[in-house]
N, C-alpha and C. Protein backbone atom coordinates (compact mmCIF):
# COMPACT_ATOMS: atom_id res chain seq x y z
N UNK A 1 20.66 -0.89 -26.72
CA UNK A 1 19.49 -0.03 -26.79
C UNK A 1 18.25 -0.91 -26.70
N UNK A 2 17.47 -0.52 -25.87
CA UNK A 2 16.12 -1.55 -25.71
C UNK A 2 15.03 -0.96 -26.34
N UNK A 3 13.99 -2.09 -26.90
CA UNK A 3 12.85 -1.30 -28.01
C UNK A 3 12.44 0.39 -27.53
N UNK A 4 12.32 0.27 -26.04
CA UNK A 4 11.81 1.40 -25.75
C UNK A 4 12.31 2.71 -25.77
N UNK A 5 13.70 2.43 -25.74
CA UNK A 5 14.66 3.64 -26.24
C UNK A 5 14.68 3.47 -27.92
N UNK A 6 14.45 3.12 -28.26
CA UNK A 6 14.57 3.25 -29.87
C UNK A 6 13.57 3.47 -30.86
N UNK A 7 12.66 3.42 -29.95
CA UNK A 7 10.71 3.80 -30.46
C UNK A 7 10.66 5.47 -29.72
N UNK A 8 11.50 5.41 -28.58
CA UNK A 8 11.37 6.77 -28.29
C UNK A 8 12.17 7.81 -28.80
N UNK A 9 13.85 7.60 -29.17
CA UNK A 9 14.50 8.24 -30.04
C UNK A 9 14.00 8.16 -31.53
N UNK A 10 13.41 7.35 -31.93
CA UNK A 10 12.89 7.54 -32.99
C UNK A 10 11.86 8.20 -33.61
N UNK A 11 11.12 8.83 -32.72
CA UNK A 11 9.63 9.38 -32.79
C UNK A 11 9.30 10.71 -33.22
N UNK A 12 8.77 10.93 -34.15
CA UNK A 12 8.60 12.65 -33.74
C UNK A 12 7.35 12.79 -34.27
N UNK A 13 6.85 13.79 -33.72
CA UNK A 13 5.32 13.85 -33.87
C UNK A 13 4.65 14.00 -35.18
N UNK A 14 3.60 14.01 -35.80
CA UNK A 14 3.09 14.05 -37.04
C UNK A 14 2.88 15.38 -37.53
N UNK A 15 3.26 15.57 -38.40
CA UNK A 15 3.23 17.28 -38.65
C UNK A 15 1.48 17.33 -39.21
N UNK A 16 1.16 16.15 -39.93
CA UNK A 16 0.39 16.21 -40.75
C UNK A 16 -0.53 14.54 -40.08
N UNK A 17 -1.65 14.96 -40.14
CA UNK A 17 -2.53 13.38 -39.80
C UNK A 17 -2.86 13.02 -41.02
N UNK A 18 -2.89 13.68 -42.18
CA UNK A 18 -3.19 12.93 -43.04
C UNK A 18 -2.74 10.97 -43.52
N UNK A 19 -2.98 10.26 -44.12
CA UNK A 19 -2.59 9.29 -44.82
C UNK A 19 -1.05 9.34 -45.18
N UNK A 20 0.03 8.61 -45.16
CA UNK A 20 1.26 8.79 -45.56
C UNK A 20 1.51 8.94 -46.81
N UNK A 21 2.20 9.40 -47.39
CA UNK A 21 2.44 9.17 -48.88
C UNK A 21 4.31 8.77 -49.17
N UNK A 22 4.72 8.73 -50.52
CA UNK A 22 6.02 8.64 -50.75
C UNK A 22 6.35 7.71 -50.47
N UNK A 23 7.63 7.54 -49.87
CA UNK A 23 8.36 6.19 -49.21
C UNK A 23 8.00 5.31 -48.26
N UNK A 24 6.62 6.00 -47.40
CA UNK A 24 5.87 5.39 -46.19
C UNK A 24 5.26 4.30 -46.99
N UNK A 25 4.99 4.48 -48.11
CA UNK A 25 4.06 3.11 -48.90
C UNK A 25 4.67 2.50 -49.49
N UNK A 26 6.16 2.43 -49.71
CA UNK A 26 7.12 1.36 -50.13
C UNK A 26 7.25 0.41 -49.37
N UNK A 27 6.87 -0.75 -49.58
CA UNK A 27 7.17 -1.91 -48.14
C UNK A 27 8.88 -2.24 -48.58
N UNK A 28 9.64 -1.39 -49.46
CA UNK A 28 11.36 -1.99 -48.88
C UNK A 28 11.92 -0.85 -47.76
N UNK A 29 11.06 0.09 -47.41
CA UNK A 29 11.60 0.76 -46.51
C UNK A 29 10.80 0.48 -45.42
N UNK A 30 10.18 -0.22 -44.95
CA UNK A 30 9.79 -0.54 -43.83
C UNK A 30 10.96 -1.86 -43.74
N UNK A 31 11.30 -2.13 -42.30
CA UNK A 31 12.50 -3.04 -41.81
C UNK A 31 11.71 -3.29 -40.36
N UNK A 32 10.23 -3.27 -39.89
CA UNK A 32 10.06 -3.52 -38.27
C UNK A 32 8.73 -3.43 -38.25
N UNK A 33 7.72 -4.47 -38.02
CA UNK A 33 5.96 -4.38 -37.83
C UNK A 33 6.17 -4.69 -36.33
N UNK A 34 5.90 -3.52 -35.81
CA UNK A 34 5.26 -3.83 -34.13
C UNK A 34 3.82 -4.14 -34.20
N UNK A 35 3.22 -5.39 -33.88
CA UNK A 35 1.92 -5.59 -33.60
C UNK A 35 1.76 -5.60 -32.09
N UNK A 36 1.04 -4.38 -31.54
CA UNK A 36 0.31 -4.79 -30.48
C UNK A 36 -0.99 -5.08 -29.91
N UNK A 37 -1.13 -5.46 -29.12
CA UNK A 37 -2.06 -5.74 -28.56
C UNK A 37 -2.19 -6.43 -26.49
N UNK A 38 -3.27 -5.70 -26.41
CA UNK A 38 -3.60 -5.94 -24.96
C UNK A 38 -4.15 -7.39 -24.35
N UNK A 39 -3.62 -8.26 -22.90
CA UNK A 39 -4.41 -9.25 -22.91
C UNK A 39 -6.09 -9.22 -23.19
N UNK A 40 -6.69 -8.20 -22.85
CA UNK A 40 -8.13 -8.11 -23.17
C UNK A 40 -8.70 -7.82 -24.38
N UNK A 41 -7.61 -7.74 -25.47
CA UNK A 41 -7.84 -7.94 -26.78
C UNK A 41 -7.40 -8.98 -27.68
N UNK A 42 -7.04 -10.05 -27.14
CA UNK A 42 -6.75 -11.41 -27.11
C UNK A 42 -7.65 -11.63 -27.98
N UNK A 43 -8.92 -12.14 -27.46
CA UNK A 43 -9.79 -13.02 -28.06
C UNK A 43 -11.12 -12.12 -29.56
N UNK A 44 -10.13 -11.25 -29.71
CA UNK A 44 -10.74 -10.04 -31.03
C UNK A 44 -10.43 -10.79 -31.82
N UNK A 45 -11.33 -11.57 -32.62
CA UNK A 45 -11.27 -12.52 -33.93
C UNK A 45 -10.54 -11.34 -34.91
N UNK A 46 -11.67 -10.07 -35.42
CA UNK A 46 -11.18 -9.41 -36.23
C UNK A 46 -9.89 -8.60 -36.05
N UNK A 47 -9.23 -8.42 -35.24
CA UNK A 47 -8.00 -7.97 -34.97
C UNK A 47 -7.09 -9.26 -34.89
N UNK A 48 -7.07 -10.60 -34.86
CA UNK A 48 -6.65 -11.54 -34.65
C UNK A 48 -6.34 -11.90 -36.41
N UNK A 49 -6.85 -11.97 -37.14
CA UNK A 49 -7.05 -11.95 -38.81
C UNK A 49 -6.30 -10.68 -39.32
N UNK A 50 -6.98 -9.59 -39.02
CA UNK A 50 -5.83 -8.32 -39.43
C UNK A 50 -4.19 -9.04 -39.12
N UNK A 51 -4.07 -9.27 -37.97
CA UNK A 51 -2.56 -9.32 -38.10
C UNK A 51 -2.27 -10.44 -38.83
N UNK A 52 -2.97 -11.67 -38.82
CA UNK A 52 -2.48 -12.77 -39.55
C UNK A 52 -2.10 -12.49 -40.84
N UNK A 53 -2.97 -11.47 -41.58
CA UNK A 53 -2.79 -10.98 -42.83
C UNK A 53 -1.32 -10.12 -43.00
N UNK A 54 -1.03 -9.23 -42.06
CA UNK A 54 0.02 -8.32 -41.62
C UNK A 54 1.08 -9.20 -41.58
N UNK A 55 0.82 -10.25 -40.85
CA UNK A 55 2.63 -10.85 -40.71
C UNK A 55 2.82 -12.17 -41.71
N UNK A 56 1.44 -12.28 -42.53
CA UNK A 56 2.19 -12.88 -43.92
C UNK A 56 2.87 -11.93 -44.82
N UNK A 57 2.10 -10.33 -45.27
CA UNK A 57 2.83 -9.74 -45.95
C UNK A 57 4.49 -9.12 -45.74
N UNK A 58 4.80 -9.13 -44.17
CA UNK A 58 6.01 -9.19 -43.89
C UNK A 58 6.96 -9.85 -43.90
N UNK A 59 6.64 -11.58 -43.83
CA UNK A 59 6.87 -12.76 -44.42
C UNK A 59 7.56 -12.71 -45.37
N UNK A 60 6.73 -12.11 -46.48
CA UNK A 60 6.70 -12.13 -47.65
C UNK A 60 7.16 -11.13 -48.42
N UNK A 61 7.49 -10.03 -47.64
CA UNK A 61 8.86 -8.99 -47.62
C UNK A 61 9.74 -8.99 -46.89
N UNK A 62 10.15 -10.26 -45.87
CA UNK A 62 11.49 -9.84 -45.32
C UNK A 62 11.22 -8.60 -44.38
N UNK A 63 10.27 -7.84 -43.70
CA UNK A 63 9.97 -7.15 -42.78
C UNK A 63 9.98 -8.08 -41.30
N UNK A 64 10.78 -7.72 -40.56
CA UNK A 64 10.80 -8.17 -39.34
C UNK A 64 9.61 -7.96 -38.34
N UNK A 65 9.24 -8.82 -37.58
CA UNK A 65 7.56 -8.48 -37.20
C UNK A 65 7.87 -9.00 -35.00
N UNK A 66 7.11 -7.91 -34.77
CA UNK A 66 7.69 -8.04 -32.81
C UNK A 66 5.94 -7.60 -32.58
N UNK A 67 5.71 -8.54 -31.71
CA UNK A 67 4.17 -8.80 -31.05
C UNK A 67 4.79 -7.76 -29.64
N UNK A 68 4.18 -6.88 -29.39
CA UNK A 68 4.24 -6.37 -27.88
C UNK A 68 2.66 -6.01 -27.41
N UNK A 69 2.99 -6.45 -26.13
CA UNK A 69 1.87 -5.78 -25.10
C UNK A 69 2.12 -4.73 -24.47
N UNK A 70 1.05 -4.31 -23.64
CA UNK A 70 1.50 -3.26 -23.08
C UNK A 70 1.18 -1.76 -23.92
N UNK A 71 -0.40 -1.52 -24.40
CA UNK A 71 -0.67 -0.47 -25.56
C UNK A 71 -0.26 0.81 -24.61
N UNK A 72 -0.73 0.60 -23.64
CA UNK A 72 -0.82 2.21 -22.45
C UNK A 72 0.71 2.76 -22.50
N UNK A 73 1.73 1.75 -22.20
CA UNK A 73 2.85 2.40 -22.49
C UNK A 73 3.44 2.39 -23.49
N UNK A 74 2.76 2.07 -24.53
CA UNK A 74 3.63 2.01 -25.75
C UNK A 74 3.09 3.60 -26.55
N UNK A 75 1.75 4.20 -26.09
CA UNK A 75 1.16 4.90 -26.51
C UNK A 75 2.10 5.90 -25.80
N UNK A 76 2.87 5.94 -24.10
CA UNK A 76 3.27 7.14 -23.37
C UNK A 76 4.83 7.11 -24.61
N UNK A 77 5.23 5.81 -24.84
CA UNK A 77 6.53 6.22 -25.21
C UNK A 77 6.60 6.90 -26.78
N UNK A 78 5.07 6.62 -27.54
CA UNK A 78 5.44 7.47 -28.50
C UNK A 78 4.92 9.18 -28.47
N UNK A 79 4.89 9.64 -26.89
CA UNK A 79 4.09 10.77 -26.98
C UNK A 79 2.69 11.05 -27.24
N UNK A 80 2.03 9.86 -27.05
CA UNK A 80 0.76 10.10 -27.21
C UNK A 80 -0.25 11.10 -26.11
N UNK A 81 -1.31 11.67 -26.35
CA UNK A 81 -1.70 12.26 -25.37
C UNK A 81 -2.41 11.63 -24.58
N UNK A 82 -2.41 11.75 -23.11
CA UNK A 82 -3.78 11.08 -22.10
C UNK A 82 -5.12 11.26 -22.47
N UNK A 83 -5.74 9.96 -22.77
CA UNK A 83 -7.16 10.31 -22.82
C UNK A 83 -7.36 11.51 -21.20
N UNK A 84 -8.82 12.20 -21.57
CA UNK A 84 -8.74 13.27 -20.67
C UNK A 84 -10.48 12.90 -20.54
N UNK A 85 -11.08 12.13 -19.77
CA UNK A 85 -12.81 11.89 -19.63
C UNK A 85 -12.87 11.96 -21.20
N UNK A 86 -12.57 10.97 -21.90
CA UNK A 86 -13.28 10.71 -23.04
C UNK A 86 -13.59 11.83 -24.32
N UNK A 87 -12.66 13.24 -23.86
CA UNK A 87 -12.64 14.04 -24.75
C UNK A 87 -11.75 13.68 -26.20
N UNK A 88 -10.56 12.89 -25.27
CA UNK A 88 -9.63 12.66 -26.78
C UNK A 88 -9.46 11.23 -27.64
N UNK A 89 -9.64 11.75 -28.50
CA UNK A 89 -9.70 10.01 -29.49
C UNK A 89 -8.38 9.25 -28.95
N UNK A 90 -7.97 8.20 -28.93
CA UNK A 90 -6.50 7.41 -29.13
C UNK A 90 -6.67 6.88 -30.41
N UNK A 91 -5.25 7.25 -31.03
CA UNK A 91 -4.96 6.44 -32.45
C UNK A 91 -4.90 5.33 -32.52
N UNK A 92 -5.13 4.67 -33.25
CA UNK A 92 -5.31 2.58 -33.55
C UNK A 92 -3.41 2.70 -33.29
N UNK A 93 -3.20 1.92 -32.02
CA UNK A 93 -1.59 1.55 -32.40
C UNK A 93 -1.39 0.06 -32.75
N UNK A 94 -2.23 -0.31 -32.93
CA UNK A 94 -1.97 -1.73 -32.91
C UNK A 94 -1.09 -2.46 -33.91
N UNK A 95 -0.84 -1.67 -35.16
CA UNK A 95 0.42 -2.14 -36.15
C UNK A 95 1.13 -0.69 -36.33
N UNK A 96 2.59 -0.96 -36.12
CA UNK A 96 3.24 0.27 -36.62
C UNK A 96 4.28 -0.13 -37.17
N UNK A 97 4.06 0.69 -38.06
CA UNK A 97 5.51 0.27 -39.36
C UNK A 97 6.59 1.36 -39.16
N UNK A 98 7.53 0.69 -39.47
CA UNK A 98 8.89 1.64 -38.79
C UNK A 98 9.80 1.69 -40.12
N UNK A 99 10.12 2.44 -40.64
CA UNK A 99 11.02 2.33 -42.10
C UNK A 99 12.26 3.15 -42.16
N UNK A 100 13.21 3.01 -42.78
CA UNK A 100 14.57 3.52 -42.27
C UNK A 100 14.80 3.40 -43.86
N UNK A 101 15.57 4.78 -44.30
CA UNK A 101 15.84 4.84 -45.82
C UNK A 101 17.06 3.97 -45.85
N UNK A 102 17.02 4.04 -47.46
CA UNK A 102 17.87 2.95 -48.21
C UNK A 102 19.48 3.03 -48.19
N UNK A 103 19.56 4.56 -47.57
CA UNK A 103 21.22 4.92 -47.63
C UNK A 103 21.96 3.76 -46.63
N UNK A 104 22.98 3.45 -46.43
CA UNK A 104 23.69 2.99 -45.01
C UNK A 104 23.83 3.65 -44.42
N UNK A 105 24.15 4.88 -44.72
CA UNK A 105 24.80 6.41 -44.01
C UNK A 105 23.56 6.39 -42.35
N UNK A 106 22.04 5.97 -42.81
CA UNK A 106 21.05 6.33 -41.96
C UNK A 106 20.46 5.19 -40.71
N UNK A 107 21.54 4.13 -41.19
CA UNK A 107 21.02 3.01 -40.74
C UNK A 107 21.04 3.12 -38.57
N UNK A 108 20.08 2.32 -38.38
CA UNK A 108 20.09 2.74 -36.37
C UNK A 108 20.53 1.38 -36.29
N UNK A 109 21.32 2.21 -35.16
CA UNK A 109 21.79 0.91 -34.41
C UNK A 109 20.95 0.03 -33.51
N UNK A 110 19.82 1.00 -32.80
CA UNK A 110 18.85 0.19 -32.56
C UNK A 110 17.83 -0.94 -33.49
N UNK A 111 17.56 -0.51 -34.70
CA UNK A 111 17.36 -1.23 -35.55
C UNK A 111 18.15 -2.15 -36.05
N UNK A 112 19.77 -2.25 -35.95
CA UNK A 112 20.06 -3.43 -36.22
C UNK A 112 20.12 -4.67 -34.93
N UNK A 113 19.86 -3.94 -33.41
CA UNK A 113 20.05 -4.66 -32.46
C UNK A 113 18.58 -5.20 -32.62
N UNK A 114 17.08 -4.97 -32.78
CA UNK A 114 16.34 -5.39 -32.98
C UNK A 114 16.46 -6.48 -34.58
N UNK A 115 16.98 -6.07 -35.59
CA UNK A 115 16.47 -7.39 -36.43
C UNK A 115 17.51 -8.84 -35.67
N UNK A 116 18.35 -7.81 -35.19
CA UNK A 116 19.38 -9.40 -34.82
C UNK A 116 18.86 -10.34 -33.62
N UNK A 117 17.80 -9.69 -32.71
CA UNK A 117 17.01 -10.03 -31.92
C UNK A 117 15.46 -10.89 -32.78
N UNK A 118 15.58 -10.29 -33.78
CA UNK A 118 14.10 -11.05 -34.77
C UNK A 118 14.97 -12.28 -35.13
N UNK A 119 16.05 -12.08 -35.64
CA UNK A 119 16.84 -13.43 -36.81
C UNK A 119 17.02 -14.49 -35.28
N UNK A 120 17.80 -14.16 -34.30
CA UNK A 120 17.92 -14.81 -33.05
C UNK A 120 16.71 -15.52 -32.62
N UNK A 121 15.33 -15.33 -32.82
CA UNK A 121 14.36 -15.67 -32.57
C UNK A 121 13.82 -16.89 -33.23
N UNK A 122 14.02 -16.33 -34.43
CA UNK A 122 13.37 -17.16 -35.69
C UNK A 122 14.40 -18.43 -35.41
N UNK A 123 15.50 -18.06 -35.51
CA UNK A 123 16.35 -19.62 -34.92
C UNK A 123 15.91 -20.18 -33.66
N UNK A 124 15.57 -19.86 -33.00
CA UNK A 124 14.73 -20.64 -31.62
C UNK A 124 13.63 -20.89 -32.21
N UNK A 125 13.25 -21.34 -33.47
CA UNK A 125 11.33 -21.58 -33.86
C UNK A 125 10.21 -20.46 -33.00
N UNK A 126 11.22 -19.25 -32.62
CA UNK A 126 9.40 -18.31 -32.25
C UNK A 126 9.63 -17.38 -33.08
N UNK A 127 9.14 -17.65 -34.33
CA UNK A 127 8.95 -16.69 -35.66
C UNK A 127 8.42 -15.65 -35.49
N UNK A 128 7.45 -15.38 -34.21
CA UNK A 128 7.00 -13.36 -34.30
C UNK A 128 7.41 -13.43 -32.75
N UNK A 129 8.58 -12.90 -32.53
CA UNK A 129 9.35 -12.41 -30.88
C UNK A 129 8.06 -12.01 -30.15
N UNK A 130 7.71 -12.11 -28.75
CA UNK A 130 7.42 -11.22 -27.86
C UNK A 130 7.91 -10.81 -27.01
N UNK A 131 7.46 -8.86 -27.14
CA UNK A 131 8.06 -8.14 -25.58
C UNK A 131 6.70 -7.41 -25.00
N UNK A 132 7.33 -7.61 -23.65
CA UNK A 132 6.18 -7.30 -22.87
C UNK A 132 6.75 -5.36 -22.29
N UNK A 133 5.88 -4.84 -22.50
CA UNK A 133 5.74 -3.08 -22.40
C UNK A 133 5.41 -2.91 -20.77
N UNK A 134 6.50 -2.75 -19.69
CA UNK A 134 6.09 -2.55 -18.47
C UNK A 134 5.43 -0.96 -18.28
N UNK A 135 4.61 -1.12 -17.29
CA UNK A 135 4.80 0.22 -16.98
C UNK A 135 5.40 0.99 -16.29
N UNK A 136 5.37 2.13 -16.36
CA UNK A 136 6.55 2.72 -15.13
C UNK A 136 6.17 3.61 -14.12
């Protein structure tokens, strides 16, 4: 299963925009920080610091952390809507936390093919993986 099938089987829309509550703010149920970002947002000091901060606290929980590019399609694969002439906001995707409850019963198999792809990494010395988001 490749990230993109597994961000897309995984998705379902927000019933509610509010702020998360419950288990969304437990960092032991988060298991996956996608940081993205675009080459033309490269040189964003303050988005450059946000994540530095982001992938120490994952560090520092054992949260597995995947740098992707490619926001435009990462935005189609979670259902996002087309900007339409500047009528519609786009949501900040630039960190998304992915959390999978504590049962085994619930565990994805895409999620375990991704941490084994993070641990595989970290043994090659590139401690935050990159994938690149083609378009289609």
């Amino acid at each position: 299963m490749t990230l993109e099938e597994l961000v897309a089987c995984d998705n379902a829309p927000p019933a509610d925009p509010s702020p998360p509550s419950g288990p969304l703010r437990d960092p032991d149920s988060v298991v996956l920080c996608l940081l993205a970002i675009d080459e033309e947002e490269e040189d964003d000091i303050a988005l450059q610091i946000h994540f530095t901060l982001i992938q120490s606290f994952c560090c520092d929980n054992d949260i597995n952390i995947v740098r992707v590019s490619g926001m435009q399609r990462l935005a189609q694969l979670l259902g996002e809507p087309a900007e339409t002439q500047g009528t519609t906001e786009a949501r900040d995707l630039h960190c998304l936390l992915v959390t999978n409850p504590h049962t085994d019963a619930w565990k994805s198999h895409g999620l375990v093919e991704v941490a084994s792809y993070c641990e595989e990494s970290r043994g090659n010395n590139q401690w935050v993986p990159y994938i690149s988001l083609q378009e289609r």
